[in-house]
C-alpha atoms as a PDB file:
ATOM      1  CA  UNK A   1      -0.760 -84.707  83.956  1.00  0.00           C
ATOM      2  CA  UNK A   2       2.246 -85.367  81.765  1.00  0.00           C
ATOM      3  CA  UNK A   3       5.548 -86.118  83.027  1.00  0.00           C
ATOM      4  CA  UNK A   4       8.741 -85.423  81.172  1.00  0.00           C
ATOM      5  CA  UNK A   5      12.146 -85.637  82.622  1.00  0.00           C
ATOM      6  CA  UNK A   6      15.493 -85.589  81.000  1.00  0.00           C
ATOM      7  CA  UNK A   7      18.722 -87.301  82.693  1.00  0.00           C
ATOM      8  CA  UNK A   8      22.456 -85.950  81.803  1.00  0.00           C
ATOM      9  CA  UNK A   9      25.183 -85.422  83.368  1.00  0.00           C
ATOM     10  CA  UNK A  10      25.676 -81.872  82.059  1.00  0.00           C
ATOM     11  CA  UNK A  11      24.182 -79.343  84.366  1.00  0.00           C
ATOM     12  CA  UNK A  12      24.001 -76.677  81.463  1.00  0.00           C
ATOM     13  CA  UNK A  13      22.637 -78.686  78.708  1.00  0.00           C
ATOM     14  CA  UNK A  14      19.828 -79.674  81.196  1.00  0.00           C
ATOM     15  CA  UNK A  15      19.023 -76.581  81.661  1.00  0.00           C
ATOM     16  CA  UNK A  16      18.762 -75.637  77.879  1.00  0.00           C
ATOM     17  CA  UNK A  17      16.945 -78.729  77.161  1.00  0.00           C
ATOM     18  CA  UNK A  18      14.414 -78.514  79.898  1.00  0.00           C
ATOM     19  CA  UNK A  19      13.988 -74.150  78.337  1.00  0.00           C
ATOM     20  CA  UNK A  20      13.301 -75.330  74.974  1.00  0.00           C
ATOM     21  CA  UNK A  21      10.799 -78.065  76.185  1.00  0.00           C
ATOM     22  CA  UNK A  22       8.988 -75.279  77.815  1.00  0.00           C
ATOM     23  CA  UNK A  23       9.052 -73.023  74.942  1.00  0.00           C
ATOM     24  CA  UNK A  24       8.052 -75.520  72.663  1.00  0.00           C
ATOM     25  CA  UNK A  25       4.314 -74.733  71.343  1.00  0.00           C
ATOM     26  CA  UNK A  26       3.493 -78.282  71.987  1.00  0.00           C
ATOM     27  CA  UNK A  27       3.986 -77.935  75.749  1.00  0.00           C
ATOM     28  CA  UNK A  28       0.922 -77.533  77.515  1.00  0.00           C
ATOM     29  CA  UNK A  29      -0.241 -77.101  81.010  1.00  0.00           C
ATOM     30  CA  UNK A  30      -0.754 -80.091  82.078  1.00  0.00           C
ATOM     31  CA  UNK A  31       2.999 -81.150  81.609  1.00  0.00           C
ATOM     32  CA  UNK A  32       5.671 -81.079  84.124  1.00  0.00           C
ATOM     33  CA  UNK A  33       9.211 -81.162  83.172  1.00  0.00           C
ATOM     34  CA  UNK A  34      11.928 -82.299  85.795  1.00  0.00           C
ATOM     35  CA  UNK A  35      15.105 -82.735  85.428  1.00  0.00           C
ATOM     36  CA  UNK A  36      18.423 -85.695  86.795  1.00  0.00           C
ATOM     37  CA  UNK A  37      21.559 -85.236  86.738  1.00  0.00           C
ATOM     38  CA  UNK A  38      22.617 -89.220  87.065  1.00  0.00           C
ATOM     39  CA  UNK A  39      20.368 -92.099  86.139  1.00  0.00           C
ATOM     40  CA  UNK A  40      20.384 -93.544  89.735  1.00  0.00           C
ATOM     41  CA  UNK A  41      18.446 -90.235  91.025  1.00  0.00           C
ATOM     42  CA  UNK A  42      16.030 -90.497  87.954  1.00  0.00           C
ATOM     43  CA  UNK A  43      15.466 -94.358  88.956  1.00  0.00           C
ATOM     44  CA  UNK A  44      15.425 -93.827  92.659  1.00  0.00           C
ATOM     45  CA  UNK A  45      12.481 -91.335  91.849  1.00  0.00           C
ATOM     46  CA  UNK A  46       9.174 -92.887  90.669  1.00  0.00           C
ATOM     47  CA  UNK A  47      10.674 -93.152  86.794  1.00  0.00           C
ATOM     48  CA  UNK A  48       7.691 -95.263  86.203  1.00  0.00           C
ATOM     49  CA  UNK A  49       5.404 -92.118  86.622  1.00  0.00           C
ATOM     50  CA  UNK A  50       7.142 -90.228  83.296  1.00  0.00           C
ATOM     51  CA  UNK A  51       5.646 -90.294  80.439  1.00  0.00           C
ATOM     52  CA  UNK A  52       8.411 -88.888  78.267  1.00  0.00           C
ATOM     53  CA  UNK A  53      11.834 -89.942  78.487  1.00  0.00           C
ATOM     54  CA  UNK A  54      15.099 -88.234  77.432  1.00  0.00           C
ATOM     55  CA  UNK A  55      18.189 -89.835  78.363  1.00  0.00           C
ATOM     56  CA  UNK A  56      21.755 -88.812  77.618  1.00  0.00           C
ATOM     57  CA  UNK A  57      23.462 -92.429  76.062  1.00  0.00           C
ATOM     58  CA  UNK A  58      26.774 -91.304  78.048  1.00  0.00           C
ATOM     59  CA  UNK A  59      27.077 -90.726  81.379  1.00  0.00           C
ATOM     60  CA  UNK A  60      29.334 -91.474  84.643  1.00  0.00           C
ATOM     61  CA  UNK A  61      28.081 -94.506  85.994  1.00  0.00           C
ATOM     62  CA  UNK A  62      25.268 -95.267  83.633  1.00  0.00           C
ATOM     63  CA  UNK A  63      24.059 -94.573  80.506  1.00  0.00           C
ATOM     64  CA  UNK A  64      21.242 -93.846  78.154  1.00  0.00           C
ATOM     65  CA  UNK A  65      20.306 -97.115  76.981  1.00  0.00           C
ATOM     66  CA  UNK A  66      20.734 -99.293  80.740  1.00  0.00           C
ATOM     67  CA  UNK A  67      18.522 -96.469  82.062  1.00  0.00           C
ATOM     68  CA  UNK A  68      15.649 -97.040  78.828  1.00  0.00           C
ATOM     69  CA  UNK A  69      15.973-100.615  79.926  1.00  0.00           C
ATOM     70  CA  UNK A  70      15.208-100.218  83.844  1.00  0.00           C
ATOM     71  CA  UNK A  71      12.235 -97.628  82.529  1.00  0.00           C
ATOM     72  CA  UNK A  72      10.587-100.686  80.581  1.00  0.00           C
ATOM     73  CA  UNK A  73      10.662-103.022  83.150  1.00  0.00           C
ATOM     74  CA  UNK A  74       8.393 -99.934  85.073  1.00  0.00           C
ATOM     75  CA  UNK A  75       6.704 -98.497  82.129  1.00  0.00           C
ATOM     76  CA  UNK A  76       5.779-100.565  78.662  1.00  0.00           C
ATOM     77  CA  UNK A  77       4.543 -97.078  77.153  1.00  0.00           C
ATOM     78  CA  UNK A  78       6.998 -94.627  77.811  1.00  0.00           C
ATOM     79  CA  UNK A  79       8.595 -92.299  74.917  1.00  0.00           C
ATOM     80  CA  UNK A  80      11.955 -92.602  74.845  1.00  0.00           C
ATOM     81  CA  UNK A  81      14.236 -90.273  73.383  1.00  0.00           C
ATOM     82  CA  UNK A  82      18.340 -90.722  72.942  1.00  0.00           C
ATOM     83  CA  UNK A  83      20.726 -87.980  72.933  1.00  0.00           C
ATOM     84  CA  UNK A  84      24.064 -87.927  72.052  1.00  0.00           C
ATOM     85  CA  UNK A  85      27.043 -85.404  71.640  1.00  0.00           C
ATOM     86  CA  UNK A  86      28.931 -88.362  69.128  1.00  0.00           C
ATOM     87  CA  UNK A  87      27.442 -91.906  69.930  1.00  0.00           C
ATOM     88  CA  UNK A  88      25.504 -93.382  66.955  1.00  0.00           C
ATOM     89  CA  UNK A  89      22.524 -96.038  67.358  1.00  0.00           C
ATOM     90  CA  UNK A  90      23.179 -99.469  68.230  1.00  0.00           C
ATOM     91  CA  UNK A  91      21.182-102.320  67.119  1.00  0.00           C
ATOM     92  CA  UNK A  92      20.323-103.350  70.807  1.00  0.00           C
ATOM     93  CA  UNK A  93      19.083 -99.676  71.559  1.00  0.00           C
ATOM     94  CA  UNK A  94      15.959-100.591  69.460  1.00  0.00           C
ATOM     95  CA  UNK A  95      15.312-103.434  72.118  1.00  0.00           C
ATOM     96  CA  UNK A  96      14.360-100.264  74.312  1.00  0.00           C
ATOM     97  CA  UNK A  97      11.866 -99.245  71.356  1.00  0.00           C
ATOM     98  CA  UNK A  98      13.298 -95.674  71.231  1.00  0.00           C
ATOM     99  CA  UNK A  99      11.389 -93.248  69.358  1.00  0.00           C
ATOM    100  CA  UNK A 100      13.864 -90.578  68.895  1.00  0.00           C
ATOM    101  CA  UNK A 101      17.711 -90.173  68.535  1.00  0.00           C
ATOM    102  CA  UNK A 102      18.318 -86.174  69.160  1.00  0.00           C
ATOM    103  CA  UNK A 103      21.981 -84.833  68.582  1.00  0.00           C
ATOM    104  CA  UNK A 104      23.303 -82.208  70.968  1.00  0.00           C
ATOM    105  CA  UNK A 105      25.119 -80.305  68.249  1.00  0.00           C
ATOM    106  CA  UNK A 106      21.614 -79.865  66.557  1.00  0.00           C
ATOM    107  CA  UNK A 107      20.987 -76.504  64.815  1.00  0.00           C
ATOM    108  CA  UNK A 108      18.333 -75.164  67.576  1.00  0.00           C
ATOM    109  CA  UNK A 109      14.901 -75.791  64.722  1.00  0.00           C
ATOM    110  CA  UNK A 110      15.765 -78.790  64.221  1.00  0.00           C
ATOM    111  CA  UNK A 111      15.912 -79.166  67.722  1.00  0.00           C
ATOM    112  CA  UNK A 112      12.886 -77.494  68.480  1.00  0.00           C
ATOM    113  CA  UNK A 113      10.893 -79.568  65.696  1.00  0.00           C
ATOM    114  CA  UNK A 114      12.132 -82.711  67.297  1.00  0.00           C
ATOM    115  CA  UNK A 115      11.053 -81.904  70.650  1.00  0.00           C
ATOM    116  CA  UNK A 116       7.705 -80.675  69.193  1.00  0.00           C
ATOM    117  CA  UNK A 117       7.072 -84.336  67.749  1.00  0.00           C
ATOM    118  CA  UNK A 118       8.428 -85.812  71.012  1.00  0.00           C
ATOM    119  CA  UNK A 119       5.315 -83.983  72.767  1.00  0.00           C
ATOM    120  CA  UNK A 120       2.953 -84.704  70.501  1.00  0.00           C
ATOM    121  CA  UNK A 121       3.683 -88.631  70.471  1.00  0.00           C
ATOM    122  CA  UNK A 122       3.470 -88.695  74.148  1.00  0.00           C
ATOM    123  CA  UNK A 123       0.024 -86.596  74.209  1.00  0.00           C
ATOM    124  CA  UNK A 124      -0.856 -89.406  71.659  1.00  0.00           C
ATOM    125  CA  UNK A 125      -0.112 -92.137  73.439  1.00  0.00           C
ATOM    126  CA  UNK A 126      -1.334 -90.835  77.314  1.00  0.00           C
ATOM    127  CA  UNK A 127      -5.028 -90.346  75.794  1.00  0.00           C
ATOM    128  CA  UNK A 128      -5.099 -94.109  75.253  1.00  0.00           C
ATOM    129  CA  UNK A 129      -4.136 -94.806  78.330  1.00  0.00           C
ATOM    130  CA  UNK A 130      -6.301 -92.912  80.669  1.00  0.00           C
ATOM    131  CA  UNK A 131      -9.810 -94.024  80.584  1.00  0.00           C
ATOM    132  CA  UNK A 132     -12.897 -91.484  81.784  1.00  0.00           C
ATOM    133  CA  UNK A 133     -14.710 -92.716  83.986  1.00  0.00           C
ATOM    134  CA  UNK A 134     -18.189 -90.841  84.615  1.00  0.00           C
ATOM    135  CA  UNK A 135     -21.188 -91.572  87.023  1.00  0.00           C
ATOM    136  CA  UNK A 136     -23.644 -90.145  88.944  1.00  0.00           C
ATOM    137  CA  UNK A 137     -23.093 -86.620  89.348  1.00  0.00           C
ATOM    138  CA  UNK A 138     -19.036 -87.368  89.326  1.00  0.00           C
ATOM    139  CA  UNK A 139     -16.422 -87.810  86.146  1.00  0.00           C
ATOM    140  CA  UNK A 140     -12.670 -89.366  87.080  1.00  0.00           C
ATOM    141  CA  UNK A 141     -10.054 -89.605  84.811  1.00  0.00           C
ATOM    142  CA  UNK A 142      -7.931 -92.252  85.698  1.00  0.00           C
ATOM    143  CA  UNK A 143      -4.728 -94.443  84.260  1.00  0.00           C
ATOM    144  CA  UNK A 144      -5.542 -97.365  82.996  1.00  0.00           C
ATOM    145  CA  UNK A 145      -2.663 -99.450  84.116  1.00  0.00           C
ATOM    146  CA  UNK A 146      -3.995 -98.679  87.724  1.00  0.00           C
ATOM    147  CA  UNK A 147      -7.386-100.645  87.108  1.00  0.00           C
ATOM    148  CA  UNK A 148      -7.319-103.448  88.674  1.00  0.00           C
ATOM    149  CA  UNK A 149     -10.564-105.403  87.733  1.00  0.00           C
ATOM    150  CA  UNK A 150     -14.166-104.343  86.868  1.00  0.00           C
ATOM    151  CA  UNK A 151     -17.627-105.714  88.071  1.00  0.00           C
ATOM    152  CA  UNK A 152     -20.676-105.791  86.611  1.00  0.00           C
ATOM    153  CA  UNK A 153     -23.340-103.777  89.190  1.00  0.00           C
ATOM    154  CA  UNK A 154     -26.874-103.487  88.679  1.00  0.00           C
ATOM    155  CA  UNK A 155     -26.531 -99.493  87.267  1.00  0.00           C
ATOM    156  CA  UNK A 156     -23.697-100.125  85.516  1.00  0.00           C
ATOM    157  CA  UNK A 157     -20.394-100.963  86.253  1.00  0.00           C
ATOM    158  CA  UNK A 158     -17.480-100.827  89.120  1.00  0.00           C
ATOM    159  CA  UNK A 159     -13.752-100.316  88.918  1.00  0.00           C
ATOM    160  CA  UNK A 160     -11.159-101.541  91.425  1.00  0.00           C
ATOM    161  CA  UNK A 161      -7.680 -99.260  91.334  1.00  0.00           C
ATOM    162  CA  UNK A 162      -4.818 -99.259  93.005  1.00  0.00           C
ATOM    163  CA  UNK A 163      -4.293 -97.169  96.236  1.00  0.00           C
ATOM    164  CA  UNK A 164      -3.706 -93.460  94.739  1.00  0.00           C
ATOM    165  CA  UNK A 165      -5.428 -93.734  91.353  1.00  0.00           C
ATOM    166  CA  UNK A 166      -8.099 -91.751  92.476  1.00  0.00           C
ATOM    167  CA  UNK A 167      -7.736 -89.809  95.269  1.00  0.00           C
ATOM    168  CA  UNK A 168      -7.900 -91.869  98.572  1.00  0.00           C
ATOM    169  CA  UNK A 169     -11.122 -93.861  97.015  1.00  0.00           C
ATOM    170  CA  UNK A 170      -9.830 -97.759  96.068  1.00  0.00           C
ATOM    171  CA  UNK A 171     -13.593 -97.982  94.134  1.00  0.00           C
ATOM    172  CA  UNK A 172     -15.219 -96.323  91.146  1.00  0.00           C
ATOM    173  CA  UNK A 173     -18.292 -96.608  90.202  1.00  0.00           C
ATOM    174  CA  UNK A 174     -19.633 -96.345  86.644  1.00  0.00           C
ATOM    175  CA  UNK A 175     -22.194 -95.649  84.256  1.00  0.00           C
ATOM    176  CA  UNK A 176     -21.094 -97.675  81.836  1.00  0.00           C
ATOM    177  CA  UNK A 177     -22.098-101.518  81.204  1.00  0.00           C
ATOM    178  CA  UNK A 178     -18.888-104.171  81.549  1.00  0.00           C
ATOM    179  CA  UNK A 179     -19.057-104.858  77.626  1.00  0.00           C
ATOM    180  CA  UNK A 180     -18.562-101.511  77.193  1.00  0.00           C
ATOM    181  CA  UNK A 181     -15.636-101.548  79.271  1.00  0.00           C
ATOM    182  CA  UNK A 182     -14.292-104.886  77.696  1.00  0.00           C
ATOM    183  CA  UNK A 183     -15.087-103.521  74.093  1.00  0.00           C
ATOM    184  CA  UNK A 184     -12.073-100.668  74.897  1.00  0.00           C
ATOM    185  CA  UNK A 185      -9.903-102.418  77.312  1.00  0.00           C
ATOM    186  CA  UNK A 186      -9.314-106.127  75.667  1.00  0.00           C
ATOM    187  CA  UNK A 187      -6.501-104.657  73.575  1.00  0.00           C
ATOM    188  CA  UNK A 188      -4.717-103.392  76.435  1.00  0.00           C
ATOM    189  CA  UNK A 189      -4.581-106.734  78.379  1.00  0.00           C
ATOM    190  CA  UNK A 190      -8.247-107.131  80.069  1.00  0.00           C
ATOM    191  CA  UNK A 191     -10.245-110.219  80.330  1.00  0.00           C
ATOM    192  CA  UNK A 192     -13.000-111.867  81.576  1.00  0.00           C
ATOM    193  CA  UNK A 193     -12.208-114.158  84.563  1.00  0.00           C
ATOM    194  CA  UNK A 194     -15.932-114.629  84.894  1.00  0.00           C
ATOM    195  CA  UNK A 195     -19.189-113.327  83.014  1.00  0.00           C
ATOM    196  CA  UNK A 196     -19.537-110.694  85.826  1.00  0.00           C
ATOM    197  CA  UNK A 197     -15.691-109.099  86.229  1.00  0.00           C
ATOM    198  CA  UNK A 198     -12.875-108.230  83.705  1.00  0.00           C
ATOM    199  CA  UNK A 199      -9.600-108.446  85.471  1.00  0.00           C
ATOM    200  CA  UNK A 200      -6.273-106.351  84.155  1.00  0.00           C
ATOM    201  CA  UNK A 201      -3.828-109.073  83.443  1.00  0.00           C
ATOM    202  CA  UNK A 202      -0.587-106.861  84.182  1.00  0.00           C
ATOM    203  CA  UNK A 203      -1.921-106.941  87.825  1.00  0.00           C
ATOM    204  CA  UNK A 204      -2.329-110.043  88.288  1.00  0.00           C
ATOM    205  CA  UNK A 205       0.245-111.602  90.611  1.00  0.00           C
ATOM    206  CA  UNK A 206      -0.584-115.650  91.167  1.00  0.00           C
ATOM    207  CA  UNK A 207      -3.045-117.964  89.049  1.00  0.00           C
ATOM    208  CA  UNK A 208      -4.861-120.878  89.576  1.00  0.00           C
ATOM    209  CA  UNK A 209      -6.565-123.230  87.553  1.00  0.00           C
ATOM    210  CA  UNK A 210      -9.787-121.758  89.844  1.00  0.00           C
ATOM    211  CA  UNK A 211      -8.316-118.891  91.370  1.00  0.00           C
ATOM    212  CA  UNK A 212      -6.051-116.234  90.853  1.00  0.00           C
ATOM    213  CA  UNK A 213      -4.940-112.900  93.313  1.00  0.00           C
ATOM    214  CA  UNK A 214      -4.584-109.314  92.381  1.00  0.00           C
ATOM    215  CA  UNK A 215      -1.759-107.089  93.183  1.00  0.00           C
ATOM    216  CA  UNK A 216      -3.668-104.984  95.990  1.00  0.00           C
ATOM    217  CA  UNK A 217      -4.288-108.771  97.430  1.00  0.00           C
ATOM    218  CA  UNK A 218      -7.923-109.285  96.112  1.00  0.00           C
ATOM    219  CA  UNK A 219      -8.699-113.062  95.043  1.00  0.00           C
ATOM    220  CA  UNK A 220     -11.291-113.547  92.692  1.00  0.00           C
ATOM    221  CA  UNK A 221     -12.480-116.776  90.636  1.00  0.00           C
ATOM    222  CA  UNK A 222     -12.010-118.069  87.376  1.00  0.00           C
ATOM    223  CA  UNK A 223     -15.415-119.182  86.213  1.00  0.00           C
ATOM    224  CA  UNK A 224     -15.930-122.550  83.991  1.00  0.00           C
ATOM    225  CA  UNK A 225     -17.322-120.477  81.685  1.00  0.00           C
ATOM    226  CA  UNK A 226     -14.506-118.006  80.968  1.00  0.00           C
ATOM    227  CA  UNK A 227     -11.756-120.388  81.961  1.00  0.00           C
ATOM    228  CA  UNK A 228     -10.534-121.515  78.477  1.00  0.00           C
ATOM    229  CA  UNK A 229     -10.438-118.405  77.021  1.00  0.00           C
ATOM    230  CA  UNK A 230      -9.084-116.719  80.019  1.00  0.00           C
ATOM    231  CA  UNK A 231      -5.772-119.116  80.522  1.00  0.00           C
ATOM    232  CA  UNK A 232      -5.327-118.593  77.060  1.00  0.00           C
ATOM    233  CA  UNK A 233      -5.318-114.880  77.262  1.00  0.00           C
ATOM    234  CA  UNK A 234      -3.492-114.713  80.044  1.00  0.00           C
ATOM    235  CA  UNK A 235      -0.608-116.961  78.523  1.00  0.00           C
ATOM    236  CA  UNK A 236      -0.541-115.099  75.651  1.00  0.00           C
ATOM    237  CA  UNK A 237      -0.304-111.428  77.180  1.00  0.00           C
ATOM    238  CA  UNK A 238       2.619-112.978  79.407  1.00  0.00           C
ATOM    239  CA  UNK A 239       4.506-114.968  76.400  1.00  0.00           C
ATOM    240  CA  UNK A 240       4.782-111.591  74.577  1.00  0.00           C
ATOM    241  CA  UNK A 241       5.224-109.706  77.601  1.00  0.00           C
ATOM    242  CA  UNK A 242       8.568-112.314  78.612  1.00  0.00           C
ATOM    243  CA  UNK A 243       9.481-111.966  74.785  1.00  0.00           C
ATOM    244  CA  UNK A 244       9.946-108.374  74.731  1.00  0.00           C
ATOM    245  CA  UNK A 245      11.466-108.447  78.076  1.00  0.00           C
ATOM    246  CA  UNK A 246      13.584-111.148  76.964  1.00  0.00           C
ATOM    247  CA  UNK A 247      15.182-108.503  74.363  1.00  0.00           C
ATOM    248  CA  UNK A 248      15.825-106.051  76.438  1.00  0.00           C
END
């Protein structure tokens, strides 16, 4: 599923926007397009849940760009898209990593081709973040921010996620073998923490020089082995992480 929502203050243009999203050839079944009329009802829903972002850069209250920076702090991978009646890009919008500026008094194609290139980015970037998982007679298809860790089991492999990721179930088991898993997850911020588990370092909520503690509560080890390597990761991932956070 693909979430899109777009926040403005303007009742009608919502309701234009949200038509041409849904007439757009891009726009598939498996989106959902909702619509706010303030940013405080898009961040009191779950605005960390949307994949695709447009936000109106004047509004009562709060604007576009304060909005794009709340999203980040809930979602590194959004797409965000500005749009504006008259304001022109700032250089501190680009802290927010925007992806498109869209102007209101846009002839309707070149609205309509800007919207088709919104969808198409976001399609691009939720494949890489969802990873299949298949075993025994059952596939899942889950978000990869929601893995937790993975363990290394004697048939192949199994995944803790966080409470909703799949259903009621907090465990997933898999065919595939933890390097397999580590071979497609170590450029989105997974690590060994010992030779038998990878751990997602975006849930990880205390460390130890021996220890550290997931988000659902979950403590696991840091081998000897892996330490090294592991601290170093882990510093890195958050020193980049601050950085960017740190800019916006």
């Amino acid at each position: 599923m693909i979430n899109i929502a777009i926040v403005d203050d303007n009742t009608a243009f919502l309701q234009e926007m949200k038509q041409n999203i849904e007439a757009c050839k891009e726009f598939t079944a498996d989106m959902v397009c909702d619509t706010y009329c303030s940013g405080a009802d898009f961040l009191q829903a779950d605005c960390g849940a949307y994949q695709l972002a447009i936000l109106d850069m004047q509004m009562a209250g709060m604007g576009g760009y304060e909005i794009a920076q709340k999203l980040r702090e809930k979602n590194e991978n959004a797409v965000i898209a500005f749009v504006s009646g008259v304001v022109l890009p700032e250089p501190e919008h680009f802290r927010v990593q925007p992806y498109r500026y869209l102007l209101k008094s846009a002839d309707i194609d070149e609205r309509m081709r800007d919207i088709g290139e919104l969808l198409l980015e976001t399609k691009r970037r939720s494949r890489r973040e969802v990873a299949e998982v298949v075993s025994d007679g059952e596939a899942w298809r889950v978000p990869v921010g929601s893995i937790l860790y993975i363990e290394k089991t004697k048939r192949g492999s199994r995944l803790t996620v966080e409470a909703g990721a799949a259903g009621g179930r907090k465990t997933l088991q898999s065919n595939e073998r933890l390097e397999d898993w580590y071979a497609q997850l170590c450029a989105q911020g997974f690590e060994y923490a010992h030779t038998s588990y990878i751990v997602n370092l975006r849930a990880v909520t205390k460390i130890m020089q021996n220890e550290l503690t997931m988000s659902n509560g979950d403590r696991l080890g840091i081998s000897r082995t892996c330490s090294k390597k592991f601290h170093q990761s882990f510093s890195l991932y958050f020193h980049k992480k601050y950085k960017r956070g740190a800019k916006e």
